[in-house]
C-alpha atoms as a PDB file:
ATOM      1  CA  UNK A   1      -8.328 -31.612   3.592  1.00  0.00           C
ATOM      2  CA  UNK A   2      -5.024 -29.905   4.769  1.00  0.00           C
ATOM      3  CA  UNK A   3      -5.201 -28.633   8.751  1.00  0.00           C
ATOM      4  CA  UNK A   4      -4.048 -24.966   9.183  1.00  0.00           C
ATOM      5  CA  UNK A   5      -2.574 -26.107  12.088  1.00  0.00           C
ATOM      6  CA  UNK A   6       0.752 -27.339  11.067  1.00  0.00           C
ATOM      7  CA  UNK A   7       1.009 -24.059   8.531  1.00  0.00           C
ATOM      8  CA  UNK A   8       0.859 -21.534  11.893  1.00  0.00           C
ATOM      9  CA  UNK A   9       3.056 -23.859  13.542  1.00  0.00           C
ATOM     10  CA  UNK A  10       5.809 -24.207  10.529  1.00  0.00           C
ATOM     11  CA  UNK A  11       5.312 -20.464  10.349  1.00  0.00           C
ATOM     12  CA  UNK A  12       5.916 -19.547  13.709  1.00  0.00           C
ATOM     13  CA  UNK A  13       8.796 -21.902  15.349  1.00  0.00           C
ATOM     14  CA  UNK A  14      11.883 -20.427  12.741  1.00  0.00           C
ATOM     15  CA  UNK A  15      12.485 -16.995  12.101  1.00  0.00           C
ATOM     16  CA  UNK A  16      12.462 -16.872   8.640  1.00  0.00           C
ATOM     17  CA  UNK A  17      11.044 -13.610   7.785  1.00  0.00           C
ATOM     18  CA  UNK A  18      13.745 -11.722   9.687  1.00  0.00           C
ATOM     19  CA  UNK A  19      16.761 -14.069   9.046  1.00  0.00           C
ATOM     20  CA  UNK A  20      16.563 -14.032   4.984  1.00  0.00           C
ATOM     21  CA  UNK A  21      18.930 -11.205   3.538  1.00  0.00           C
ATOM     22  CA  UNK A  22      16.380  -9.038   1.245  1.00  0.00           C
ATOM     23  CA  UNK A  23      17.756  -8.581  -2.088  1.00  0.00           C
ATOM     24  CA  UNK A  24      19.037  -4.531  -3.043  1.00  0.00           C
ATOM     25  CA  UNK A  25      16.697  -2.891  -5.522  1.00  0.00           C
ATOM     26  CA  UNK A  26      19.058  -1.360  -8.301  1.00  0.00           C
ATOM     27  CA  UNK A  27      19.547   2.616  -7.695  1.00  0.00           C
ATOM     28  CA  UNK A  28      20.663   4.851 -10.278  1.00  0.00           C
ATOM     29  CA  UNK A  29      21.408   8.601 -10.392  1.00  0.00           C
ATOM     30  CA  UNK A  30      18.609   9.788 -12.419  1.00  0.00           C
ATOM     31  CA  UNK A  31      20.739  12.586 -13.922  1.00  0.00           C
ATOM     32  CA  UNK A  32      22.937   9.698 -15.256  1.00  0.00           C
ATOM     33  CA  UNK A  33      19.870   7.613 -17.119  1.00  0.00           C
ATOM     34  CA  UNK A  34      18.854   8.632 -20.036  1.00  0.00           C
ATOM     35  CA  UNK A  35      15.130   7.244 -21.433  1.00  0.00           C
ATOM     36  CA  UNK A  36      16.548   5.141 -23.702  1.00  0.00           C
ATOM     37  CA  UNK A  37      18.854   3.360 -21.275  1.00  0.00           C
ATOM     38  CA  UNK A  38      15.371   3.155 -18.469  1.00  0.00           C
ATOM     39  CA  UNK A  39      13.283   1.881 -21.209  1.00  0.00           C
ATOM     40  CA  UNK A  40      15.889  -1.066 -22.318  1.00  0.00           C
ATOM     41  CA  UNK A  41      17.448  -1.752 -18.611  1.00  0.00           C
ATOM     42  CA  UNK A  42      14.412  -1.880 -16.900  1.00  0.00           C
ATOM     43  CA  UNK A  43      10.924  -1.141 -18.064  1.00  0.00           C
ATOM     44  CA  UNK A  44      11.058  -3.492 -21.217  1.00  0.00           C
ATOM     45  CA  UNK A  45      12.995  -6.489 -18.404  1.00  0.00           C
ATOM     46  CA  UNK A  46      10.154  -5.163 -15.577  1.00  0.00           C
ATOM     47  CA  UNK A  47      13.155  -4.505 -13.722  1.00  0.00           C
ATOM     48  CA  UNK A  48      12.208  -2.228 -10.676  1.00  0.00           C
ATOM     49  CA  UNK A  49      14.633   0.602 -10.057  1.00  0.00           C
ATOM     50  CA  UNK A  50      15.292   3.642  -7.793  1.00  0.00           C
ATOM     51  CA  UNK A  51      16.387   6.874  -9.563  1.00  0.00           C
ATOM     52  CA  UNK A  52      17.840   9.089  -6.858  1.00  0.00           C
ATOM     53  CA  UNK A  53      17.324  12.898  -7.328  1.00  0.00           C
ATOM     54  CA  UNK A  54      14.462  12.271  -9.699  1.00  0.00           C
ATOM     55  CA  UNK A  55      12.527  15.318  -8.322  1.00  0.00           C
ATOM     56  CA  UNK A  56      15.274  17.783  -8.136  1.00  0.00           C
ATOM     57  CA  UNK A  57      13.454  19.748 -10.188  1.00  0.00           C
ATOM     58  CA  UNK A  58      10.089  19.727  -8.570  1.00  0.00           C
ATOM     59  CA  UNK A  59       9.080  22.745  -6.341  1.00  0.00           C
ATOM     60  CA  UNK A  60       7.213  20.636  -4.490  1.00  0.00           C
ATOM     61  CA  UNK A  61      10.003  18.996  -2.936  1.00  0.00           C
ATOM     62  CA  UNK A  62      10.534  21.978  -1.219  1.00  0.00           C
ATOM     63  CA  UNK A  63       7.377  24.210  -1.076  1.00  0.00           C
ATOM     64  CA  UNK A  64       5.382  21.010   0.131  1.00  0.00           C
ATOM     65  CA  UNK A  65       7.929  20.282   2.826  1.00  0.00           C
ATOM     66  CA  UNK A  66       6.511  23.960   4.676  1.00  0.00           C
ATOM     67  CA  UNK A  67       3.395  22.494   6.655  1.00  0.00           C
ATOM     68  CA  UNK A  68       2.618  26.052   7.304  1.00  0.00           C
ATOM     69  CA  UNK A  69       2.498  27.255   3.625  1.00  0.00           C
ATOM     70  CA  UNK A  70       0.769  24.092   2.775  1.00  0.00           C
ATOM     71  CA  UNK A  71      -1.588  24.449   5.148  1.00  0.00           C
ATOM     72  CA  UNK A  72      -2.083  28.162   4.367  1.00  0.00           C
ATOM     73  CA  UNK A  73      -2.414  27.177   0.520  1.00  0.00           C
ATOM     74  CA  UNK A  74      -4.888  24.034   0.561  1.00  0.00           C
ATOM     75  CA  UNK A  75      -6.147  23.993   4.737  1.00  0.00           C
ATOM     76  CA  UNK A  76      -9.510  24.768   3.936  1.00  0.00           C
ATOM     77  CA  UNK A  77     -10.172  22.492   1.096  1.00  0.00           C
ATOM     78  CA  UNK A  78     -11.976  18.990   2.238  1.00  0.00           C
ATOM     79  CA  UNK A  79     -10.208  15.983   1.962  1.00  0.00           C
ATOM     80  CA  UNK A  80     -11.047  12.082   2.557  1.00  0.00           C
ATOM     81  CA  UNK A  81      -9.506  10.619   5.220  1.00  0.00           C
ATOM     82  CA  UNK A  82      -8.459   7.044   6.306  1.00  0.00           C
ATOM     83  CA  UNK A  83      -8.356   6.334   9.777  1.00  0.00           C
ATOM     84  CA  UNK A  84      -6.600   3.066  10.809  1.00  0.00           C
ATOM     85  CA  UNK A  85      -5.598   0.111   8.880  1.00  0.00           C
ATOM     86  CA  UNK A  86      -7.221  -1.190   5.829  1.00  0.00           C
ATOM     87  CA  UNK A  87      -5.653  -4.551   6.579  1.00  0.00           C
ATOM     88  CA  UNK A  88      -7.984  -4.508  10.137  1.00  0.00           C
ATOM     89  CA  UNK A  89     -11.363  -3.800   9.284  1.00  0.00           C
ATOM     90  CA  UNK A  90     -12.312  -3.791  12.559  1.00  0.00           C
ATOM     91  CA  UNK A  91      -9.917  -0.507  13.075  1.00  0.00           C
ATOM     92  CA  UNK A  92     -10.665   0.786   9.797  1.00  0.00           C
ATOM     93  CA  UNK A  93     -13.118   4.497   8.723  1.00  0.00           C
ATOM     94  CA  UNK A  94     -12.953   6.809   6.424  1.00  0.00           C
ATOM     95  CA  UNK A  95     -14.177  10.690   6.948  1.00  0.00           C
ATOM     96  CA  UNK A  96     -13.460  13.937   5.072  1.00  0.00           C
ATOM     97  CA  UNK A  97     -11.919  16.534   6.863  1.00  0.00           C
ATOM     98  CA  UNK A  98      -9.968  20.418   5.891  1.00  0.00           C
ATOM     99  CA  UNK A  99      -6.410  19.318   4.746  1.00  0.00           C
ATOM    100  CA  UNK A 100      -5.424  22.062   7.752  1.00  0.00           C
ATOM    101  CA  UNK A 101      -7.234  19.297  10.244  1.00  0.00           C
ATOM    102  CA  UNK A 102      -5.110  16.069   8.603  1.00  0.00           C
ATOM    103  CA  UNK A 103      -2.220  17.926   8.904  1.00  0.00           C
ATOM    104  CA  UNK A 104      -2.148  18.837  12.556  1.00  0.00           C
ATOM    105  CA  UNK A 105      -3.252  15.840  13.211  1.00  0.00           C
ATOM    106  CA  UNK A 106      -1.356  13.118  11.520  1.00  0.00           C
ATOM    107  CA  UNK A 107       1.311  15.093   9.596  1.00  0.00           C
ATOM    108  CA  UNK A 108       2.837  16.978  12.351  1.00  0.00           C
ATOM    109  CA  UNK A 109       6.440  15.768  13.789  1.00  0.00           C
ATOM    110  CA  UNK A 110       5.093  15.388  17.095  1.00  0.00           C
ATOM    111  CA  UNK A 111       2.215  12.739  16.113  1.00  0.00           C
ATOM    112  CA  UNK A 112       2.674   9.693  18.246  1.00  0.00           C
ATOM    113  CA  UNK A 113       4.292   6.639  15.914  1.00  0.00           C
ATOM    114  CA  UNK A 114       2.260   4.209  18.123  1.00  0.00           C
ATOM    115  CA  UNK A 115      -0.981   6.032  17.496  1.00  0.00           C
ATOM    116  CA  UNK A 116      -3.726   5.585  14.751  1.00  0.00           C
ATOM    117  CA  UNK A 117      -2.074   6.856  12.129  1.00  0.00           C
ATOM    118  CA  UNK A 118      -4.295   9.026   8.959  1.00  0.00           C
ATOM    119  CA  UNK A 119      -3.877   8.695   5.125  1.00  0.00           C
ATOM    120  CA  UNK A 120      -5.039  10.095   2.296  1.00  0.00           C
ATOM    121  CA  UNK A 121      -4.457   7.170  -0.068  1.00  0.00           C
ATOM    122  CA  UNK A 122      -4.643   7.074  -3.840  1.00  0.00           C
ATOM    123  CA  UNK A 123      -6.464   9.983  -4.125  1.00  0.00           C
ATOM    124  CA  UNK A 124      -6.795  12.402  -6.854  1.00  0.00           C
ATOM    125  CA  UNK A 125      -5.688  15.212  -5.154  1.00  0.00           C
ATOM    126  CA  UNK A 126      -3.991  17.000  -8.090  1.00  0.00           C
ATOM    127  CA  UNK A 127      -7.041  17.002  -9.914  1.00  0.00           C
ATOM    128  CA  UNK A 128      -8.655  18.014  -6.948  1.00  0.00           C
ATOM    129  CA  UNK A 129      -6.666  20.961  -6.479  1.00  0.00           C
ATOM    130  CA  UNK A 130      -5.257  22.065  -9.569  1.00  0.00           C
ATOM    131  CA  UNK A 131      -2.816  24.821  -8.132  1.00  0.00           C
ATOM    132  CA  UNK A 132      -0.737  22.026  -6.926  1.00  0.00           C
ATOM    133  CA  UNK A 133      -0.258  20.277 -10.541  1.00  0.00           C
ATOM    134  CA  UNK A 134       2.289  23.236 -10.966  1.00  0.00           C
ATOM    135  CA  UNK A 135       4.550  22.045  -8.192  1.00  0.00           C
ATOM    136  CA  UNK A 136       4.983  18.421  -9.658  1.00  0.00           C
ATOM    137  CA  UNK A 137       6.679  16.917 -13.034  1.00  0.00           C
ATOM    138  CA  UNK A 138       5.819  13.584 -15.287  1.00  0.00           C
ATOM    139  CA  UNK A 139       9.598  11.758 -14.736  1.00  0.00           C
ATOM    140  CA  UNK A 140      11.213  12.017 -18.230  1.00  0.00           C
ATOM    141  CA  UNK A 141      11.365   8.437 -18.493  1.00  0.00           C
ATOM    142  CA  UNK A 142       7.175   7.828 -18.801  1.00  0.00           C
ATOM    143  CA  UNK A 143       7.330   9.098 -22.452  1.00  0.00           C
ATOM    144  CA  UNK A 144       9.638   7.216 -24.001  1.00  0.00           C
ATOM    145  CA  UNK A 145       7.931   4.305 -22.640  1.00  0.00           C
ATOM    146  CA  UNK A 146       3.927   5.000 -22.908  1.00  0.00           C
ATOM    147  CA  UNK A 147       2.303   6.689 -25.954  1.00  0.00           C
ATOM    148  CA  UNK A 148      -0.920   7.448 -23.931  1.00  0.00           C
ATOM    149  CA  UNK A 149       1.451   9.337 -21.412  1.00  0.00           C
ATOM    150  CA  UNK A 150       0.255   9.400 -17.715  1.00  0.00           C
ATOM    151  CA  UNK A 151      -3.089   7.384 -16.807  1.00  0.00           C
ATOM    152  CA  UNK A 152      -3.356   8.678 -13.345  1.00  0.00           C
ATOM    153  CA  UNK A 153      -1.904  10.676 -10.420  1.00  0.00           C
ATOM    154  CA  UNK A 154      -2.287   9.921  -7.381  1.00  0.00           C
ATOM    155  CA  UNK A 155      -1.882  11.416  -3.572  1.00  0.00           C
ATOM    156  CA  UNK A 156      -0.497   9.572  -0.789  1.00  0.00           C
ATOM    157  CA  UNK A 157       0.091  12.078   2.426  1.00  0.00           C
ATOM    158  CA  UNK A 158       0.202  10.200   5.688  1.00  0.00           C
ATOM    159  CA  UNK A 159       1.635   9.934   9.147  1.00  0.00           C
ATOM    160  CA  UNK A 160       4.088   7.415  10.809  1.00  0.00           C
ATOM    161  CA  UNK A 161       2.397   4.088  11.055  1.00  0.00           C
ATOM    162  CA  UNK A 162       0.398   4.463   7.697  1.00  0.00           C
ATOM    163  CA  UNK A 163       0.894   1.499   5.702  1.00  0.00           C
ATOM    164  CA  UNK A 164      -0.497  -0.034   1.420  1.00  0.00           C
ATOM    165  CA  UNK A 165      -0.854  -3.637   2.181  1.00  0.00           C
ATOM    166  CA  UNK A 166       0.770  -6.206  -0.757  1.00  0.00           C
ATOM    167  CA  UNK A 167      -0.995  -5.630  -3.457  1.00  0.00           C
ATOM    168  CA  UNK A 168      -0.093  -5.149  -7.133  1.00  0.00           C
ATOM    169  CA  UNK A 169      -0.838  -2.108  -9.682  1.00  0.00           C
ATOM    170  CA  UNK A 170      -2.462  -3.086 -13.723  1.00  0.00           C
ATOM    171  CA  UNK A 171       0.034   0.196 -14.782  1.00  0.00           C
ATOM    172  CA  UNK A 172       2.990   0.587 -14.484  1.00  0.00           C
ATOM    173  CA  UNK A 173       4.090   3.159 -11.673  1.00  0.00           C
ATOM    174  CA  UNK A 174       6.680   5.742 -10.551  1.00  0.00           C
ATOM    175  CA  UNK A 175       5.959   6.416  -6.861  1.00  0.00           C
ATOM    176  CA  UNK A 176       7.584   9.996  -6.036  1.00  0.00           C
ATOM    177  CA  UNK A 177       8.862  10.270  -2.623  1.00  0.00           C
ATOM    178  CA  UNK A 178       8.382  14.077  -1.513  1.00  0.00           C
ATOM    179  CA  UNK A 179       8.568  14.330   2.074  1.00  0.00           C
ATOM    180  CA  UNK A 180       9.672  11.994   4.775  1.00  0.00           C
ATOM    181  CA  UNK A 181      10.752   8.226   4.465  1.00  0.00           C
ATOM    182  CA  UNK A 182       8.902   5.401   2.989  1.00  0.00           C
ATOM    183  CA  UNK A 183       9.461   1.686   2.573  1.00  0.00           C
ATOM    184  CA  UNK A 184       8.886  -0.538   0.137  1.00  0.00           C
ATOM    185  CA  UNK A 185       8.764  -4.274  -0.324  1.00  0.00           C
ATOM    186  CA  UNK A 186       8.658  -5.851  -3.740  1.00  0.00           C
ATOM    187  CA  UNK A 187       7.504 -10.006  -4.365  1.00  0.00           C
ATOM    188  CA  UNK A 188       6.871 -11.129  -7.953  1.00  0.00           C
ATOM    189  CA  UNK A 189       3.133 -11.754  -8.704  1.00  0.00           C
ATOM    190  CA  UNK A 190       3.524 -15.255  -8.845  1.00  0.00           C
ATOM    191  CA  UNK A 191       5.016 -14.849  -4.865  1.00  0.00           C
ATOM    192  CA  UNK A 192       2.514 -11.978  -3.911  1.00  0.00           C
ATOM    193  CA  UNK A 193      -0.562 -14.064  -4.777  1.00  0.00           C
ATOM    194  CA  UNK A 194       0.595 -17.728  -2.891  1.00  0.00           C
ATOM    195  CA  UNK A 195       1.493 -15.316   0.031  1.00  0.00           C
ATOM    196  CA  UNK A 196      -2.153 -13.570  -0.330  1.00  0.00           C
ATOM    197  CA  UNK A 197      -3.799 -17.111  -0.732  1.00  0.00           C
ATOM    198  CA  UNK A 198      -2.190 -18.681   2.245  1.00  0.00           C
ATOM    199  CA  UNK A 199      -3.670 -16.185   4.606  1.00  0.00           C
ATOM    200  CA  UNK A 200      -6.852 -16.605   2.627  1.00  0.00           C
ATOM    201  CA  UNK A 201      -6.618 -20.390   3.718  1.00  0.00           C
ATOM    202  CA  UNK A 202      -5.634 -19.334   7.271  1.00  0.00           C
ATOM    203  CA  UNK A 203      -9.140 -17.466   7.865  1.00  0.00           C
ATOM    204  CA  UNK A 204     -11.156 -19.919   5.631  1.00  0.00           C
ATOM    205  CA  UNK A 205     -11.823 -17.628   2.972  1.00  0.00           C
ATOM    206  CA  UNK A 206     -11.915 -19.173  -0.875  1.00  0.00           C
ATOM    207  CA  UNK A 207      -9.062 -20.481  -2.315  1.00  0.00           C
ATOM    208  CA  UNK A 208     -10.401 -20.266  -6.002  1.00  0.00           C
ATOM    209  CA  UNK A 209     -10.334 -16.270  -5.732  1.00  0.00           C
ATOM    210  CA  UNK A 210      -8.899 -14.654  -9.062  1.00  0.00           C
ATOM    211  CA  UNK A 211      -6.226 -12.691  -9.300  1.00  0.00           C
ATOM    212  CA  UNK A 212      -8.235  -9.424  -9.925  1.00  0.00           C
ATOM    213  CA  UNK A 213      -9.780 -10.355  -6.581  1.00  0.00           C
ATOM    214  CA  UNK A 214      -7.023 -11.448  -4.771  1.00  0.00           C
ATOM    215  CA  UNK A 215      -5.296  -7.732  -5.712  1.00  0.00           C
ATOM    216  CA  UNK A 216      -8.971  -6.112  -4.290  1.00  0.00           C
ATOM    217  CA  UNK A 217      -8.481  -7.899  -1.013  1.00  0.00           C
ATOM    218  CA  UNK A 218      -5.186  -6.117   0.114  1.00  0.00           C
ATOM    219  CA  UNK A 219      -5.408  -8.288   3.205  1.00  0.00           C
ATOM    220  CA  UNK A 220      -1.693  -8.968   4.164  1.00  0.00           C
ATOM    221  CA  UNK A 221       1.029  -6.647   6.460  1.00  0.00           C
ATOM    222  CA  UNK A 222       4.052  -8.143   5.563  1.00  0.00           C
ATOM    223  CA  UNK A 223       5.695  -6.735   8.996  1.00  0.00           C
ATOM    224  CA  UNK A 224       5.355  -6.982  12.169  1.00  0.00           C
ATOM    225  CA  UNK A 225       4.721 -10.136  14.786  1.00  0.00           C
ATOM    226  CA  UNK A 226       1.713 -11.082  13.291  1.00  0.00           C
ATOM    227  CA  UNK A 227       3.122 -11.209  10.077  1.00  0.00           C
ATOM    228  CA  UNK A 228       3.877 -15.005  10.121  1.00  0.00           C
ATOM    229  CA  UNK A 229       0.904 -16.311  11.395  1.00  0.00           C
ATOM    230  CA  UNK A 230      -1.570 -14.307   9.375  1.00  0.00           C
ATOM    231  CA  UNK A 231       0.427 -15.200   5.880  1.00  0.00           C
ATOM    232  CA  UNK A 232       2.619 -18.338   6.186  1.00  0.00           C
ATOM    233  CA  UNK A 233       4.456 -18.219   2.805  1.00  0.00           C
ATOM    234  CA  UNK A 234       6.061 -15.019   3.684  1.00  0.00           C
ATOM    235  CA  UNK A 235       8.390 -17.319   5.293  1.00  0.00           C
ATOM    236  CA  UNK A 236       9.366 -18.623   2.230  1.00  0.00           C
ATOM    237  CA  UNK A 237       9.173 -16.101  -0.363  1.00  0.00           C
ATOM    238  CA  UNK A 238      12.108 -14.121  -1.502  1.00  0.00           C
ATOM    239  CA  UNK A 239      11.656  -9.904  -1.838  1.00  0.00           C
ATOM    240  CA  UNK A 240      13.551  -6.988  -2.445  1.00  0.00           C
ATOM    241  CA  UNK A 241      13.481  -3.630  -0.354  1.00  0.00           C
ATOM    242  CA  UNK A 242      14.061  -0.091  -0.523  1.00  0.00           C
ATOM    243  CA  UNK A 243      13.712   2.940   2.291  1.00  0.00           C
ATOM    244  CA  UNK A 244      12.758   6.445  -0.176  1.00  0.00           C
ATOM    245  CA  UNK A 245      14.351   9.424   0.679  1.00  0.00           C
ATOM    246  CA  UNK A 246      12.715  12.653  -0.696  1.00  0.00           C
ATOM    247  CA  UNK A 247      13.614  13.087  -3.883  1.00  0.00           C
ATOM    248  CA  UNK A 248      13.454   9.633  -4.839  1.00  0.00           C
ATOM    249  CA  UNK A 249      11.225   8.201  -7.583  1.00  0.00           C
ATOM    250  CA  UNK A 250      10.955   4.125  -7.298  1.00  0.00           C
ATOM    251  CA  UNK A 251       9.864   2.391 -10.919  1.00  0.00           C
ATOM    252  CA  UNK A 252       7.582  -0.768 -10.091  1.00  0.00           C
ATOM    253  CA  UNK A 253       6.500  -2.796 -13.367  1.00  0.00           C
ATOM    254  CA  UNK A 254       2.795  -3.572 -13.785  1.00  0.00           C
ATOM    255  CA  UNK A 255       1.795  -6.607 -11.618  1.00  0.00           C
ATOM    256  CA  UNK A 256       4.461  -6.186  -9.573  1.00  0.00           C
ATOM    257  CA  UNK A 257       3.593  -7.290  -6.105  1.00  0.00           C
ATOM    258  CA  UNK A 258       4.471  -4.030  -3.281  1.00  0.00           C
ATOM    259  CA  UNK A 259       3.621  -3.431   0.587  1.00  0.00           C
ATOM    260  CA  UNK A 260       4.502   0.269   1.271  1.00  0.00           C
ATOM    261  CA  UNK A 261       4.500   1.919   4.611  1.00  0.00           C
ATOM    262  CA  UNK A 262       5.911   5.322   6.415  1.00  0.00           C
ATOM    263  CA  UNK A 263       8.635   5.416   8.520  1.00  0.00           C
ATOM    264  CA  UNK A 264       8.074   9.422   8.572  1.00  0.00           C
ATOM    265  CA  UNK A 265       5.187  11.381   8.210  1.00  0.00           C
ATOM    266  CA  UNK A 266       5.163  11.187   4.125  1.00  0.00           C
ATOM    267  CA  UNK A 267       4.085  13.119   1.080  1.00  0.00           C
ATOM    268  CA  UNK A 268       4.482  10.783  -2.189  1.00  0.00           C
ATOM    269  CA  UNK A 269       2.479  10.759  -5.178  1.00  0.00           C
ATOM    270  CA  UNK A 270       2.788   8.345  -7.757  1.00  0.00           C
ATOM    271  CA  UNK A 271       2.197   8.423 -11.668  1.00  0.00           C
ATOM    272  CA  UNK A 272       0.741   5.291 -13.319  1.00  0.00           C
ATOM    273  CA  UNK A 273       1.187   4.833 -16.861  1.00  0.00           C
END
């Protein structure tokens, strides 16, 4: 059978991962795209797309960016927590806490980058706490593409350092940046899962893993050192990127393959549909 050896050593020796020039993500001024023009330039290609000033109309881009009102709105309600990365289980727990507690802790400017950074990730948050449904929209461009409308909201509040390994969504998705920066990094499924299955054959785990399980797994960072050695084909696999800025809403087709992390503390939620 094929050694892992020479796959850390190809992986390691050139520089691949920082020397390839990402591809640009297309960015559009949402007040200049109408539904019709979305639905034919990029949800019926799967073409993802960043529509700048999306959430100009959504008072949550501004009363959401007030800790202090949030916290005076929502602070006592209980939330569930992640503490560490779900990429390293070993650093990995979950706890509820009041949202007041989450926010001092990991939302808070002064919250060290290098620390273990908090998340509350895809959580229902909105349905949770139905006072803050009034402070969000459904983008304009969801209906003219989905009869059944929105499937599910999520939230995704977090502090520098918090990170979605590559994984892929079954819906299609808007992710709405609302506070702070994010990035994103898109692969094609057919990249995402050979870059998921050659760190599955670095820590002799199966090969013959589906799809559906390969997705569960959300095993892989895509940055950092480590990155090379713990998923060799990254070296080889092409992606495009994109840093939100509040008030950006990033379209990523179904199946698309995505790694997400904060460069800020961040509030996002995203619709799938």
């Amino acid at each position: 059978s094929e050694s892992v050896e020479p796959l850390v050593q190809a992986a390691i020796e050139p520089d691949a991962l920082h020397n390839r020039s990402p591809s640009r993500i297309d960015v559009s001024e949402a007040s200049n795209l109408s539904p019709a023009t979305f639905k034919k330039k990029y949800f019926s290609t799967s073409t993802p797309v960043v529509l700048s000033g999306a959430l100009n109309d959504w008072p949550a881009l501004h009363r959401w960016s007030n800790l202090n009102a949030l916290e005076s709105s929502i602070g006592h309600r209980l939330v569930p927590v992640e503490i560490g990365w779900n990429d390293t289980p070993s650093s990995w727990s979950e706890h509820l806490m009041t949202f007041a507690r989450f926010s001092r802790m990991f939302l808070r400017s002064g919250a060290d980058a290098q620390a273990t950074p908090g998340y509350i990730a895809q959580h229902s948050l909105i349905d949770q706490i139905p006072e803050l449904r009034r402070d969000i929209r459904v983008p304009i461009w969801i209906d003219c593409c989905s009869r059944a409308g929105v499937e599910r909201t999520n939230a995704w509040f977090g502090g520098v350092g918090t990170r979605t390994p590559l994984h892929f969504d079954s819906f299609d998705n808007f992710l709405c940046q609302i506070k702070g920066i994010k990035y994103v990094r898109l692969y094609t499924k057919a990249d995402g899962e050979s870059i998921v299955r050659s760190s599955l054959r670095l820590r002799k785990k199966p090969e013959d893993t589906s799809a559906v399980a390969l997705n569960v797994l959300k095993c892989v960072n895509v940055e950092g050192e480590d990155a090379l050695r713990s998923a060799p084909e990254l070296a080889t696999k092409p992606y495009s990127e994109v840093t939100l800025q509040p008030g950006d809403a990033l379209f990523i087709p179904s199946g698309m393959y995505h790694y997400v992390a904060s460069r800020t503390p961040s509030l996002s939620v995203n619709h799938w549909f």
